[in-house]
N, C-alpha and C. Protein backbone atom coordinates (compact mmCIF):
# COMPACT_ATOMS: atom_id res chain seq x y z
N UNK A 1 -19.76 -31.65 13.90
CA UNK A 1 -19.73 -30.21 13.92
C UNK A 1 -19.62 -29.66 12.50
N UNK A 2 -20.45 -28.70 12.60
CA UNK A 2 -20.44 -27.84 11.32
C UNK A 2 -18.75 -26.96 11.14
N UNK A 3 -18.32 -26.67 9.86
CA UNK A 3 -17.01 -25.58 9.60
C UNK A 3 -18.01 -24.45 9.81
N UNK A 4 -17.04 -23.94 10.33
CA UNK A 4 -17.20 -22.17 9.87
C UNK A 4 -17.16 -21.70 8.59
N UNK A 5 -17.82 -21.14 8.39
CA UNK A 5 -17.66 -20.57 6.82
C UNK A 5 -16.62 -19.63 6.53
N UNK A 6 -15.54 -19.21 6.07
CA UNK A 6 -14.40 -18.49 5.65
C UNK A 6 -14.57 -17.25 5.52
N UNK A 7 -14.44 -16.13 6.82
CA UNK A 7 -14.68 -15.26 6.38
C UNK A 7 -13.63 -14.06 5.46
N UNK A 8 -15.05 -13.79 4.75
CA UNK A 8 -14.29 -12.63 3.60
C UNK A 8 -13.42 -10.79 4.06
N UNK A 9 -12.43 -10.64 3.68
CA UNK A 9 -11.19 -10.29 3.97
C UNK A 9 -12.01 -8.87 3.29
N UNK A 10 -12.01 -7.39 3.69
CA UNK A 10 -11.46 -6.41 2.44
C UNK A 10 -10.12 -5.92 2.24
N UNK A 11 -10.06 -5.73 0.66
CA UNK A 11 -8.46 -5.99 0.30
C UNK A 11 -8.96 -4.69 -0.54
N UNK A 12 -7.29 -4.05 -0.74
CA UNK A 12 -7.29 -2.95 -1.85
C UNK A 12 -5.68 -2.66 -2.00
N UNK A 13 -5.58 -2.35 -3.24
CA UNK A 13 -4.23 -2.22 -3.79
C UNK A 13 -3.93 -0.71 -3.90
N UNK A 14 -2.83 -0.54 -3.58
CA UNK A 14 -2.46 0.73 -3.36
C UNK A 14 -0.71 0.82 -3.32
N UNK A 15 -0.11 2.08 -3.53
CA UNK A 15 1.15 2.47 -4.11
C UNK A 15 2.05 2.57 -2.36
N UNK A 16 3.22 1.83 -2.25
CA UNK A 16 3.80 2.61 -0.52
C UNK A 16 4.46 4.06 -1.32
N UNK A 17 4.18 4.96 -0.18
CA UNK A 17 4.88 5.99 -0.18
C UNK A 17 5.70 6.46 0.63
N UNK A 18 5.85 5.72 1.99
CA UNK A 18 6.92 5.97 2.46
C UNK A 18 6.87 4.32 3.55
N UNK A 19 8.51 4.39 3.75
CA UNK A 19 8.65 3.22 4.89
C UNK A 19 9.97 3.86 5.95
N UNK A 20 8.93 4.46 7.44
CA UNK A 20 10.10 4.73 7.84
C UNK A 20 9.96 4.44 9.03
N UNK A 21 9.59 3.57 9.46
CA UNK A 21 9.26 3.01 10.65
C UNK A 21 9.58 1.35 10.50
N UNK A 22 9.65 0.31 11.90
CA UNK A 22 9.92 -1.09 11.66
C UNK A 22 8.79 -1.66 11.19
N UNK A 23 8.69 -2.43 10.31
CA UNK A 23 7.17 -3.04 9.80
C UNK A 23 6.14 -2.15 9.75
N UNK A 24 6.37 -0.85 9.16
CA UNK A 24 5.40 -0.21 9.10
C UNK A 24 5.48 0.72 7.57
N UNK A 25 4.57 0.53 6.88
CA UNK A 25 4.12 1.04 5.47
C UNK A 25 3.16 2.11 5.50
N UNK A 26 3.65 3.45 4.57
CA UNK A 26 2.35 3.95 4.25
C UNK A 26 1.84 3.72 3.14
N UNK A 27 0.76 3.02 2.83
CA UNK A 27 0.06 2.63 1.41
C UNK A 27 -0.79 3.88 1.13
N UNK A 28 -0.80 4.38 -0.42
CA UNK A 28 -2.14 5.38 -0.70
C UNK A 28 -2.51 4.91 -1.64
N UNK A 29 -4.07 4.86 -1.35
CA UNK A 29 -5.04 3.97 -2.20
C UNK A 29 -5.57 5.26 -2.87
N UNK A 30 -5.89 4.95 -4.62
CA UNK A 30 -6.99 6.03 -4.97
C UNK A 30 -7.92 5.11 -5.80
N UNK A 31 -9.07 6.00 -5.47
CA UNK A 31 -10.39 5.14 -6.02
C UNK A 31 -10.97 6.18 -7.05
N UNK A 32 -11.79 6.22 -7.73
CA UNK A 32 -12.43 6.80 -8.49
C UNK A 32 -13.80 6.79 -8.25
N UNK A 33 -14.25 8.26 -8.05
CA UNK A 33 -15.33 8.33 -7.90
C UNK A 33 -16.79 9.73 -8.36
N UNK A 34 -17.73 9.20 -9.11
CA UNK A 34 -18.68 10.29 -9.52
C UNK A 34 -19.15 11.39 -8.84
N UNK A 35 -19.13 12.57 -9.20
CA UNK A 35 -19.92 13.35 -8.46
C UNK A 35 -21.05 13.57 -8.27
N UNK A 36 -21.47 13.95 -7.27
CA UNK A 36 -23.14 13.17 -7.47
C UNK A 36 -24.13 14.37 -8.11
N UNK A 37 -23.97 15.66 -8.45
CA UNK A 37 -24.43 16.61 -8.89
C UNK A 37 -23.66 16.93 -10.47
N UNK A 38 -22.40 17.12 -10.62
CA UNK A 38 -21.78 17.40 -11.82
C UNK A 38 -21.54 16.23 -12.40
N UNK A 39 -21.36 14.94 -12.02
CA UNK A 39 -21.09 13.66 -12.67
C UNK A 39 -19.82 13.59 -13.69
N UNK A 40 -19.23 14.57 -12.85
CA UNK A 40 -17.32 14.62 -13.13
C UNK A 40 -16.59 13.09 -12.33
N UNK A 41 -15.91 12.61 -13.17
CA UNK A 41 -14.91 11.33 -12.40
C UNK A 41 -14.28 12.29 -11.49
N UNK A 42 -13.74 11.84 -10.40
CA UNK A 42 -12.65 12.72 -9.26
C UNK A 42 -12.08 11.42 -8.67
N UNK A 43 -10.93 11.88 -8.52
CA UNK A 43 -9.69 10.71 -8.30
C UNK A 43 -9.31 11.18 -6.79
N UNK A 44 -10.31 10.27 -6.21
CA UNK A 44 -9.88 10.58 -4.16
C UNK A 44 -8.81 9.56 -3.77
N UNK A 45 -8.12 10.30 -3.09
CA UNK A 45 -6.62 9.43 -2.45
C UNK A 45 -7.09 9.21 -0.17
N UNK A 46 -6.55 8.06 -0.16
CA UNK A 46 -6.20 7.94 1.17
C UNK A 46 -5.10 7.22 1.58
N UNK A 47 -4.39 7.54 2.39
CA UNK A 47 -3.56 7.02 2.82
C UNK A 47 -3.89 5.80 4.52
N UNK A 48 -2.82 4.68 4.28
CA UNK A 48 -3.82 3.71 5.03
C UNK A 48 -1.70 3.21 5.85
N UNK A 49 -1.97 3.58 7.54
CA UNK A 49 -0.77 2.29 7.51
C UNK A 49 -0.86 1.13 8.10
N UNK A 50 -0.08 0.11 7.18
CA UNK A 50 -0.01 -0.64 6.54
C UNK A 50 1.06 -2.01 7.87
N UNK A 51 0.86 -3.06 8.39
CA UNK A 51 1.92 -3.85 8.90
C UNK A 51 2.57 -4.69 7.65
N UNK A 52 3.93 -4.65 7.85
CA UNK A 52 4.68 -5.21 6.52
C UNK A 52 5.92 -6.32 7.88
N UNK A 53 5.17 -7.27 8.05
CA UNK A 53 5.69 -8.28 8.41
C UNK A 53 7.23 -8.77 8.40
N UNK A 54 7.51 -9.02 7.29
CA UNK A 54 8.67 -9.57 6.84
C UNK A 54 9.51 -8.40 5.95
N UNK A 55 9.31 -7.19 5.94
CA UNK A 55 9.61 -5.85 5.57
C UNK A 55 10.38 -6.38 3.99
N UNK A 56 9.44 -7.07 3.32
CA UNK A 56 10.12 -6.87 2.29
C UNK A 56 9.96 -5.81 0.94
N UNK A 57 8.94 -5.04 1.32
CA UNK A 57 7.98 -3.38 0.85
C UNK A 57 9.63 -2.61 0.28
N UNK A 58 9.36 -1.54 -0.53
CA UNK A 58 10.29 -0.92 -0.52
C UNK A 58 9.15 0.11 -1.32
N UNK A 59 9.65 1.67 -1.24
CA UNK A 59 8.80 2.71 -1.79
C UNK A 59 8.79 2.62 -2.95
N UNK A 60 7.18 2.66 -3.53
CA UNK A 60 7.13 2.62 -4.85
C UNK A 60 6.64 1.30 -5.25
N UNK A 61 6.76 0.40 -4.93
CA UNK A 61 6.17 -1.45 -5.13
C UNK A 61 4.11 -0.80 -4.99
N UNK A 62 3.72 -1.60 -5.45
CA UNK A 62 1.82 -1.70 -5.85
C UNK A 62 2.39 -3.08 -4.82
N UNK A 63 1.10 -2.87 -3.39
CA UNK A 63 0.88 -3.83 -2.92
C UNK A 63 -1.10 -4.41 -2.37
N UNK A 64 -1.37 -5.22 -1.98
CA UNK A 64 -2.40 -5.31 -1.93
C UNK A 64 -2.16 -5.48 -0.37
N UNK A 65 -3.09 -4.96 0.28
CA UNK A 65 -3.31 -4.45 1.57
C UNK A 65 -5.28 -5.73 1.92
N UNK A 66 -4.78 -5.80 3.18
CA UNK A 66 -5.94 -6.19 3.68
C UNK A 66 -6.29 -5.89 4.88
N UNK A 67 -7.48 -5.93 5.09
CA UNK A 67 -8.26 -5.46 6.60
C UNK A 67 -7.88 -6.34 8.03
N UNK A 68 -7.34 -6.58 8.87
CA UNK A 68 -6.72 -6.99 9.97
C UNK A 68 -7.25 -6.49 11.12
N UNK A 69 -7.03 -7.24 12.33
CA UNK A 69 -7.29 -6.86 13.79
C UNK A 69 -6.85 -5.62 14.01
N UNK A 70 -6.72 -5.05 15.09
CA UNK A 70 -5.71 -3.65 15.22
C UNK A 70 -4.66 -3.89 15.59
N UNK A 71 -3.61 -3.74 15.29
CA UNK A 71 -2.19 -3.97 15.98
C UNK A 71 -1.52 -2.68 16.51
N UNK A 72 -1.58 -1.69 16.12
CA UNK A 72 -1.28 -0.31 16.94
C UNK A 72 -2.81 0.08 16.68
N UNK A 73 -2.03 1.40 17.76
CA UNK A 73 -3.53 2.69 17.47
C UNK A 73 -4.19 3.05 16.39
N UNK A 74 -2.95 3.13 15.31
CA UNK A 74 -3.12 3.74 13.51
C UNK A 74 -3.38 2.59 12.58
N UNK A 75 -2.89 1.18 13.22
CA UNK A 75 -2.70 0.11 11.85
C UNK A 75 -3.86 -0.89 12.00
N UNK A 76 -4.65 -0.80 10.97
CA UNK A 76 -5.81 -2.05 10.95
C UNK A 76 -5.78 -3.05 9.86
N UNK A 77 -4.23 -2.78 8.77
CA UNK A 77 -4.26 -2.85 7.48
C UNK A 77 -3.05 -4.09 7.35
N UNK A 78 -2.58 -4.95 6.72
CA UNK A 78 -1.66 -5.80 6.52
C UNK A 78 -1.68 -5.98 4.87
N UNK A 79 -0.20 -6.26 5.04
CA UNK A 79 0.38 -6.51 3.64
C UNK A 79 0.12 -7.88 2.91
N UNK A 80 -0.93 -8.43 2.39
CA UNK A 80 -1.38 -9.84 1.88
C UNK A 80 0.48 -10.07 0.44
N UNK A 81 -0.11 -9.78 -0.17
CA UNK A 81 0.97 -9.72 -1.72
C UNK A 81 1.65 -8.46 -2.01
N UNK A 82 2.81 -8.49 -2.31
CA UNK A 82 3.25 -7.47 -3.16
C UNK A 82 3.02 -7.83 -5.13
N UNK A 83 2.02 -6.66 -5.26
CA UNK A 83 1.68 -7.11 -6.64
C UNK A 83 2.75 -6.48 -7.87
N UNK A 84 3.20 -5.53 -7.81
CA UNK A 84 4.13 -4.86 -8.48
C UNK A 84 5.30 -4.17 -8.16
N UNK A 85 6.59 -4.67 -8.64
CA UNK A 85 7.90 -4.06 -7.58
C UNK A 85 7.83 -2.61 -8.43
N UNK A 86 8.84 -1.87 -7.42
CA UNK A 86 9.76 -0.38 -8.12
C UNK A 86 10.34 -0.65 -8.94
N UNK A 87 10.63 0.26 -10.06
CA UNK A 87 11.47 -0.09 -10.64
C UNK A 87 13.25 0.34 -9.64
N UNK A 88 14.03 -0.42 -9.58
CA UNK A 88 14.88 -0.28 -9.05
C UNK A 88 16.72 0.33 -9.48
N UNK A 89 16.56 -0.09 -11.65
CA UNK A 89 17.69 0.03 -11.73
C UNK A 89 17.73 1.69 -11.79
N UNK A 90 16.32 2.70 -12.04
CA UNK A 90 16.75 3.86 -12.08
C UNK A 90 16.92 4.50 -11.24
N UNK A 91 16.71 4.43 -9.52
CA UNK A 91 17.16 5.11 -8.44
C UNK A 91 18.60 4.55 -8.33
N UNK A 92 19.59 3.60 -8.57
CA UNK A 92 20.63 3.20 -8.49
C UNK A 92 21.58 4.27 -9.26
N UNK A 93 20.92 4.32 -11.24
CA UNK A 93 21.46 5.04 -11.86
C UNK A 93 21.87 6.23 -11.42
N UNK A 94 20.41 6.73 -10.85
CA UNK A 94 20.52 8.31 -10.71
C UNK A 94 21.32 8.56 -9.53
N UNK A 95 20.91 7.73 -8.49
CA UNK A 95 22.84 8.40 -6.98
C UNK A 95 23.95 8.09 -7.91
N UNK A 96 24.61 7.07 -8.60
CA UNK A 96 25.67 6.83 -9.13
C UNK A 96 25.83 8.33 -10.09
N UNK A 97 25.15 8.96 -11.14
CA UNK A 97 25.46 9.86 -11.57
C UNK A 97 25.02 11.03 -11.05
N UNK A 98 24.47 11.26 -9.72
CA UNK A 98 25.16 12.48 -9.11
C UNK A 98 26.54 12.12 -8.07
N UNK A 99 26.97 11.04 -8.26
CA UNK A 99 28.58 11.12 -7.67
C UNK A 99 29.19 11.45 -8.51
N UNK A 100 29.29 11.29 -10.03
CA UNK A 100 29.91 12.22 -10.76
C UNK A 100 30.05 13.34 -10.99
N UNK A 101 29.32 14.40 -10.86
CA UNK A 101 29.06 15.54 -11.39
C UNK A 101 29.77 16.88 -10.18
């Protein structure tokens, strides 16, 4: 018997902007794209949600998203890698110094 050949995945990296559901991410992807009359760059956003498995996402992390079966009504999208965390020590800073004030 012949293998199957491996099929190819689409993937795209994009920012979470919110997590407020169980295993569930909103990723917003922006792409860049020409206009086809003025040939101005324009920076289009979509928002995509996202299954986050092992919920280890937190808002603000760059993750790379891939194309998946459907698992709800809204989600066709899964979390492959998290490519870039939040930075984390400055949301810590900033509640700690509004308990001071």
């Amino acid at each position: 018997m012949e293998a199957k050949p491996e099929k190819r995945i689409t993937t795209k990296v994009g920012t979470v902007v919110a997590k407020k559901s169980a295993k569930t991410l909103r990723v917003q992807v922006e792409r860049l794209e020409r206009h086809p009359l003025y040939r101005k760059t324009i920076k289009r956003k979509k928002i995509f949600l996202v299954h986050d498995e092992h919920e280890k996402c937190q808002v603000g992390d760059v993750v790379m998203i891939g194309e998946t079966r459907p698992i709800s009504r809204l989600k066709r999208w899964r979390v492959i890698e998290i490519v870039g965390l939040a930075s984390r020590e400055i949301e810590t800073e900033t509640e700690s110094e509004g308990g001071l004030t």
